[in-house]
PDB file of N, CA and C in Angstrom:
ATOM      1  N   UNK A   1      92.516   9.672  64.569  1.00  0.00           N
ATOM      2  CA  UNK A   1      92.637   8.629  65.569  1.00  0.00           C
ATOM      3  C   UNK A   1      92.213   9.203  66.916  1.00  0.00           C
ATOM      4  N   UNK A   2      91.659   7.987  67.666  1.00  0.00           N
ATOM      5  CA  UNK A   2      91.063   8.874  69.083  1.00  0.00           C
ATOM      6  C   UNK A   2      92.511   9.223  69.924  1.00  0.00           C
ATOM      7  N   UNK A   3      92.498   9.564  70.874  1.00  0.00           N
ATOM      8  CA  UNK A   3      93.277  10.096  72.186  1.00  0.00           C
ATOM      9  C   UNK A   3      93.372   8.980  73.130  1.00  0.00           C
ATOM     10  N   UNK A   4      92.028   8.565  73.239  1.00  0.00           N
ATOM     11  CA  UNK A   4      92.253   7.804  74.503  1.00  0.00           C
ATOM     12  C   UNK A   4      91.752   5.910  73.393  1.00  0.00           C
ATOM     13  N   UNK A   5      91.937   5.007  74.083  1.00  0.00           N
ATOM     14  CA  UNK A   5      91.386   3.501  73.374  1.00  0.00           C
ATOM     15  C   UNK A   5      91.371   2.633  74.376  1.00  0.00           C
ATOM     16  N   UNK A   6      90.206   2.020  75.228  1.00  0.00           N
ATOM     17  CA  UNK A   6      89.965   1.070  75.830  1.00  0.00           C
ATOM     18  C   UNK A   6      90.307  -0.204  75.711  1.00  0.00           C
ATOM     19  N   UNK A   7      91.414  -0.929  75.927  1.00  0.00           N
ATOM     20  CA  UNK A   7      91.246  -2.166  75.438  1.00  0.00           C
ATOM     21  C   UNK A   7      91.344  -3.325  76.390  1.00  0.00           C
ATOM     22  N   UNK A   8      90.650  -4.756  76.434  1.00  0.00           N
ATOM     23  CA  UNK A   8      90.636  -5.854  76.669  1.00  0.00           C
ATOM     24  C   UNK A   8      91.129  -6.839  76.417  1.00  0.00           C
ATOM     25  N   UNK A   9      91.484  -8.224  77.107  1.00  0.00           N
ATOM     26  CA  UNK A   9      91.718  -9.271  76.783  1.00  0.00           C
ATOM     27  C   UNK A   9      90.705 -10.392  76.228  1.00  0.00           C
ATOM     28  N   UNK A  10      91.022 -10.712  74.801  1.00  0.00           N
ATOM     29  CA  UNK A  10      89.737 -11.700  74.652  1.00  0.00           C
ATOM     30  C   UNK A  10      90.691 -13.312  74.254  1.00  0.00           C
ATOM     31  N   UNK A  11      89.717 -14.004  73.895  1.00  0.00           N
ATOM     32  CA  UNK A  11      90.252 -15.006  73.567  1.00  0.00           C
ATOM     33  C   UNK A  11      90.988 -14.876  72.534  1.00  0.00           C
ATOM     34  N   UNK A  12      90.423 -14.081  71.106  1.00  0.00           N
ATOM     35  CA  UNK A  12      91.629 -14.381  69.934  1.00  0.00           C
ATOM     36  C   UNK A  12      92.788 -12.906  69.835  1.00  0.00           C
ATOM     37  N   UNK A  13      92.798 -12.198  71.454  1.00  0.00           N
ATOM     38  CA  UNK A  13      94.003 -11.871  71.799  1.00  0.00           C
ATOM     39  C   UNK A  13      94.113 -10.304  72.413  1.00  0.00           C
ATOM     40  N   UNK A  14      93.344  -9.507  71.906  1.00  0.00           N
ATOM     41  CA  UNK A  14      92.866  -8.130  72.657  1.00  0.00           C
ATOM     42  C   UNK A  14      91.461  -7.167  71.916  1.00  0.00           C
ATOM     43  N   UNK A  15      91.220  -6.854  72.448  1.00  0.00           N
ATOM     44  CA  UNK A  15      89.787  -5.652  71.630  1.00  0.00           C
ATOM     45  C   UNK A  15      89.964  -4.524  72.236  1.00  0.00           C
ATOM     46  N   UNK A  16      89.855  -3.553  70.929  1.00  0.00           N
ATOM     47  CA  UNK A  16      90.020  -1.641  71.287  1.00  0.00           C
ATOM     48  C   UNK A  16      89.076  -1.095  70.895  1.00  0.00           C
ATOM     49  N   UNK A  17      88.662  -0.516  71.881  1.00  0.00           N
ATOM     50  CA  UNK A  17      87.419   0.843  70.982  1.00  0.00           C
ATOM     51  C   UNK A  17      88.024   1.887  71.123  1.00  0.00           C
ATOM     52  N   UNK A  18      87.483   2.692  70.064  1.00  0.00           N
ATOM     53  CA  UNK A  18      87.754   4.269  70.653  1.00  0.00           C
ATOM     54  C   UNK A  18      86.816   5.041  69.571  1.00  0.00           C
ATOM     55  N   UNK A  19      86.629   6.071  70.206  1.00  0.00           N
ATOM     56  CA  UNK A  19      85.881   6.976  69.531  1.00  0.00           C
ATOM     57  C   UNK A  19      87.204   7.214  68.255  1.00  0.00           C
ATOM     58  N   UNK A  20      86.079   7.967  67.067  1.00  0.00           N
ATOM     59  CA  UNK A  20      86.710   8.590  65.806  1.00  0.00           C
ATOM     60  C   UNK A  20      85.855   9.359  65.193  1.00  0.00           C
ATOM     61  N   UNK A  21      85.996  10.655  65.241  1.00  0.00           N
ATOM     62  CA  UNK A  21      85.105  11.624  64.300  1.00  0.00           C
ATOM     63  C   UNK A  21      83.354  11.606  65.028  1.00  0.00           C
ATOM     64  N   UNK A  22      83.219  11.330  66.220  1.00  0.00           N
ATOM     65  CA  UNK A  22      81.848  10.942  66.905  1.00  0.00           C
ATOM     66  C   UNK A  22      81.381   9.309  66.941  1.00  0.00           C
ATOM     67  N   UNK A  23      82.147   8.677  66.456  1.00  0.00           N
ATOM     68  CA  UNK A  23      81.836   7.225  66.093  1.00  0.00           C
ATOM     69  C   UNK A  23      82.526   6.395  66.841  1.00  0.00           C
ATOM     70  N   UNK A  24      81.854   5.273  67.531  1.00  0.00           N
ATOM     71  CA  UNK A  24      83.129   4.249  67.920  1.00  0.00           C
ATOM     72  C   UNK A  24      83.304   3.193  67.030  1.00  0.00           C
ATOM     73  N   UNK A  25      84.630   2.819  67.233  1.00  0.00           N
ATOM     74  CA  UNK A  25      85.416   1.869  66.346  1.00  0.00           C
ATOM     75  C   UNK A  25      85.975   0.711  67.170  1.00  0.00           C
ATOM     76  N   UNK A  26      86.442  -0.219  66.545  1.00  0.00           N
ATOM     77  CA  UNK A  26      86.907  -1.175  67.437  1.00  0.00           C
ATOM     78  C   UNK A  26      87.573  -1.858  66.641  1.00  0.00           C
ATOM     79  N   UNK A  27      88.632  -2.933  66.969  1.00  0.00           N
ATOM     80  CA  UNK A  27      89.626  -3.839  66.562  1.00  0.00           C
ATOM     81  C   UNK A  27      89.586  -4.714  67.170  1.00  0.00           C
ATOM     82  N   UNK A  28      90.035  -5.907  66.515  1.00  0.00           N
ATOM     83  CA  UNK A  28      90.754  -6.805  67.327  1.00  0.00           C
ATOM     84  C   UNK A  28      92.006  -7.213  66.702  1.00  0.00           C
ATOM     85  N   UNK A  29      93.050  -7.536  67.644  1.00  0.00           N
ATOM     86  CA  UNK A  29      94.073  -8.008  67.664  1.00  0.00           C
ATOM     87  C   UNK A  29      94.915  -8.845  68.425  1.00  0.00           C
ATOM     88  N   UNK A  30      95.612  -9.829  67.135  1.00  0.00           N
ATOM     89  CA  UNK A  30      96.278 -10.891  67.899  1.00  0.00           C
ATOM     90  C   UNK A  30      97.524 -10.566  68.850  1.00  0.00           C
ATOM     91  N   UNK A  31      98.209  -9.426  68.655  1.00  0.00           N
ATOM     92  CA  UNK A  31      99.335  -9.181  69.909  1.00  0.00           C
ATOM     93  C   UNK A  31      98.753  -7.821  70.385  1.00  0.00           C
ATOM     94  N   UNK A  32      99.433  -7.925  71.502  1.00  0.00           N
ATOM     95  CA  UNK A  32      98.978  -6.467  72.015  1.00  0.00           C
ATOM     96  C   UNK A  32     100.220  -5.565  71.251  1.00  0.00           C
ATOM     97  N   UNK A  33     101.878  -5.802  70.779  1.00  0.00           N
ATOM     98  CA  UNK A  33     101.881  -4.824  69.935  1.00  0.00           C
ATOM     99  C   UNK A  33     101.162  -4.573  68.211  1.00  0.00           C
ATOM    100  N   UNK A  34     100.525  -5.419  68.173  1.00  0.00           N
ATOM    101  CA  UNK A  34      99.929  -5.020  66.855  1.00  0.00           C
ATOM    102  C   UNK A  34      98.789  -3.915  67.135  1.00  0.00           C
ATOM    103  N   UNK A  35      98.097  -4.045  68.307  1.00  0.00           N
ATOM    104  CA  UNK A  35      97.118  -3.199  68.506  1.00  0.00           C
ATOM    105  C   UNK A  35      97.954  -1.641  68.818  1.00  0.00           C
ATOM    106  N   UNK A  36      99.081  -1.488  69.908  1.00  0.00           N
ATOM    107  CA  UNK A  36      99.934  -0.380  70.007  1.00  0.00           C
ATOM    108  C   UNK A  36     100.131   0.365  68.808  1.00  0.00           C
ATOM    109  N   UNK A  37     100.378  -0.889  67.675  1.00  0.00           N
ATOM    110  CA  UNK A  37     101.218  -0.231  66.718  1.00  0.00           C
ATOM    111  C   UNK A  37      99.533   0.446  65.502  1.00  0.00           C
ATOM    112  N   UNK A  38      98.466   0.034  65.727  1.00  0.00           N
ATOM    113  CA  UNK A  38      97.387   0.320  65.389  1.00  0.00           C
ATOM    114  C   UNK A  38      96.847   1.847  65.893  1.00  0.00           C
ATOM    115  N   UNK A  39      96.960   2.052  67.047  1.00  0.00           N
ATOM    116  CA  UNK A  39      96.886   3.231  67.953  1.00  0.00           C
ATOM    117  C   UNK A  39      98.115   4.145  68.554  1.00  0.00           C
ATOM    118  N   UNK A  40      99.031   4.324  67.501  1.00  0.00           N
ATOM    119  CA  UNK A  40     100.573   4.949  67.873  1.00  0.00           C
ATOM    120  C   UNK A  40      99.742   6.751  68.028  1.00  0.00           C
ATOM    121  N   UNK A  41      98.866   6.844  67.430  1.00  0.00           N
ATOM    122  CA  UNK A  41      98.558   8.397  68.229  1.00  0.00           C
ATOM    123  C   UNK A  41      97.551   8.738  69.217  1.00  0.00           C
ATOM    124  N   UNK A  42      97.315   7.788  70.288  1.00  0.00           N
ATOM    125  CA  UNK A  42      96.808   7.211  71.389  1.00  0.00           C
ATOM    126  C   UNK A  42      97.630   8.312  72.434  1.00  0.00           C
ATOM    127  N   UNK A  43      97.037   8.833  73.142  1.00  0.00           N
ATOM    128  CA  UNK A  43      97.638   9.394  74.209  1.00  0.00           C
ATOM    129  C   UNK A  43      97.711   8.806  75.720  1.00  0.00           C
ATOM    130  N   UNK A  44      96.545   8.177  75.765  1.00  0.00           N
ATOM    131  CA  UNK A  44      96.412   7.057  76.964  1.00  0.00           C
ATOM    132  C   UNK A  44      95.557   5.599  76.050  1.00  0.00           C
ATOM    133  N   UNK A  45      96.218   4.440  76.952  1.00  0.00           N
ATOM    134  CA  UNK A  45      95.475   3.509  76.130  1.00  0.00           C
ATOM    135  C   UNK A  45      95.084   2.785  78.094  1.00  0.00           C
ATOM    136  N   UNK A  46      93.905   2.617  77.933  1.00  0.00           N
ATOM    137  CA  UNK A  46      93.328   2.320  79.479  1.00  0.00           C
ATOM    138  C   UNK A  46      92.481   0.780  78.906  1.00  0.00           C
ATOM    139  N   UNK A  47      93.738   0.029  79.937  1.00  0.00           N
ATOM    140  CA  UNK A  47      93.730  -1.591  80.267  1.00  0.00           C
ATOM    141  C   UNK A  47      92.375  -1.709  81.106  1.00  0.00           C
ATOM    142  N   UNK A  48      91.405  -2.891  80.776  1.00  0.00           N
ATOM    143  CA  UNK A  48      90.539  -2.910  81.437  1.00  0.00           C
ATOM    144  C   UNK A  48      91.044  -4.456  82.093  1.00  0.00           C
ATOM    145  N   UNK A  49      90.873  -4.043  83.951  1.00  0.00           N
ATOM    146  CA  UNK A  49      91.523  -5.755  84.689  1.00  0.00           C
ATOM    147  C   UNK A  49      92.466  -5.698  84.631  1.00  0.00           C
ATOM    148  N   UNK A  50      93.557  -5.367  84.687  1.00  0.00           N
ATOM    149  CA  UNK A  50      95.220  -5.410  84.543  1.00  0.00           C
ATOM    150  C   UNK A  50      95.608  -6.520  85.480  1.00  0.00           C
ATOM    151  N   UNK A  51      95.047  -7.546  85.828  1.00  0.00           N
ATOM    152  CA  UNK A  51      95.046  -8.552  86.423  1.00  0.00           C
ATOM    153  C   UNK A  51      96.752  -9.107  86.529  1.00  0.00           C
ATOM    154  N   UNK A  52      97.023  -9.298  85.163  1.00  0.00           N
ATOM    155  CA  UNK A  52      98.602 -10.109  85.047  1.00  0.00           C
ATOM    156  C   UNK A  52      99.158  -9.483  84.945  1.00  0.00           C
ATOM    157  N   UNK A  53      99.338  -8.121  85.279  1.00  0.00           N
ATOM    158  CA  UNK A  53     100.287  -6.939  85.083  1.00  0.00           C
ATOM    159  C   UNK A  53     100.627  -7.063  86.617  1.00  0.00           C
ATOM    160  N   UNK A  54     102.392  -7.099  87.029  1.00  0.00           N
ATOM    161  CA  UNK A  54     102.689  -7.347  88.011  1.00  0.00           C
ATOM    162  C   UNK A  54     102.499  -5.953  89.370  1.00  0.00           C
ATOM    163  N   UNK A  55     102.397  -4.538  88.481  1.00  0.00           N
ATOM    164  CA  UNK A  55     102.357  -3.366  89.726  1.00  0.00           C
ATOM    165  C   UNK A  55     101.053  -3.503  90.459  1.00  0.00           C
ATOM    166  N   UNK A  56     100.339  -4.637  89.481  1.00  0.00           N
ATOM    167  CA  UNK A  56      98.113  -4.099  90.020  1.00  0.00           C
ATOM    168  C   UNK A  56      98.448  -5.064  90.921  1.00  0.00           C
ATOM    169  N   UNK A  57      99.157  -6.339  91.316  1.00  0.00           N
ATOM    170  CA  UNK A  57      98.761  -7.159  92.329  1.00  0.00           C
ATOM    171  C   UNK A  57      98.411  -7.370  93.517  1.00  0.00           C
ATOM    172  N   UNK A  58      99.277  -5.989  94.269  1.00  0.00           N
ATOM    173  CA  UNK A  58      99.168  -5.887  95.515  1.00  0.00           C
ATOM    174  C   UNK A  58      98.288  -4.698  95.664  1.00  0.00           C
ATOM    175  N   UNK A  59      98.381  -3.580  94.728  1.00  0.00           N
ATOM    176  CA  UNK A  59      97.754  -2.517  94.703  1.00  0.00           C
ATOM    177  C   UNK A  59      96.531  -2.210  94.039  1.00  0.00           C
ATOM    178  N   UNK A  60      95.503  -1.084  94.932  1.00  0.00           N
ATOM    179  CA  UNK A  60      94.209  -0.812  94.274  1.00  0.00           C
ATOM    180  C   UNK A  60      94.969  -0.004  93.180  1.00  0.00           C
ATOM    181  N   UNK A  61      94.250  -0.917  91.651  1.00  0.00           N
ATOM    182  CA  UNK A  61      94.583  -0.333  90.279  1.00  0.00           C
ATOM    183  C   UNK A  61      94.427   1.582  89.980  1.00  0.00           C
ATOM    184  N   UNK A  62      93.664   2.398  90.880  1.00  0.00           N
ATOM    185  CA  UNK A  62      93.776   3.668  90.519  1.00  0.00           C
ATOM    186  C   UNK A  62      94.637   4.334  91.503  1.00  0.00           C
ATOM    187  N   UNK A  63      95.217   3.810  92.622  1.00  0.00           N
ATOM    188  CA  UNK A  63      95.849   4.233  93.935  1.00  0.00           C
ATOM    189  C   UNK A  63      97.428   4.431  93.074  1.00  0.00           C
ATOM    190  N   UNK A  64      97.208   3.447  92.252  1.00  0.00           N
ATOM    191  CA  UNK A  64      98.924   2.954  91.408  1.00  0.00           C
ATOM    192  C   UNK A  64      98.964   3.495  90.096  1.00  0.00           C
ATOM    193  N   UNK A  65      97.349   4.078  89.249  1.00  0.00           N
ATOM    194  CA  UNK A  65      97.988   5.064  88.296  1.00  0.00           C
ATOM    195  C   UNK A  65      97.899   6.449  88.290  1.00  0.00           C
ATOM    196  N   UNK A  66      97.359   6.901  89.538  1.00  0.00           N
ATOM    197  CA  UNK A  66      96.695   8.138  89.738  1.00  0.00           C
ATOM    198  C   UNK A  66      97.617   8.929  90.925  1.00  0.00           C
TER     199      UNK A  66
END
């Protein structure tokens, strides 16, 4: 499993890539814990837009994870 997994909001509910063995892979999933529970040996999982996430609202998104 990769380390790190990019994922998005789509319409039928989230999409992950991540590298595996030199390859990228990807999912989709209808909850975001089904995708968690897809990537439990994920070391960072990096939200792309964290838009409805209440800490990004006021704050520049890398000022607040960095």
């Amino acid at each position: 499993m990769s380390s790190f997994v990019g994922i998005d909001g789509c319409k039928a509910g989230w999409i992950a890539v991540s590298e595996v063995d030199g390859e990228l892979r990807y999912g989709i999933f209808g909850t975001i814990n089904e995708l968690l529970t897809a990537h439990q040996e994920a070391t960072r999982i990096c939200i792309d837009i964290p838009i409805g996430f209440q800490p990004f609202r006021t704050h520049n998104t890398w000022s607040v994870m960095y």
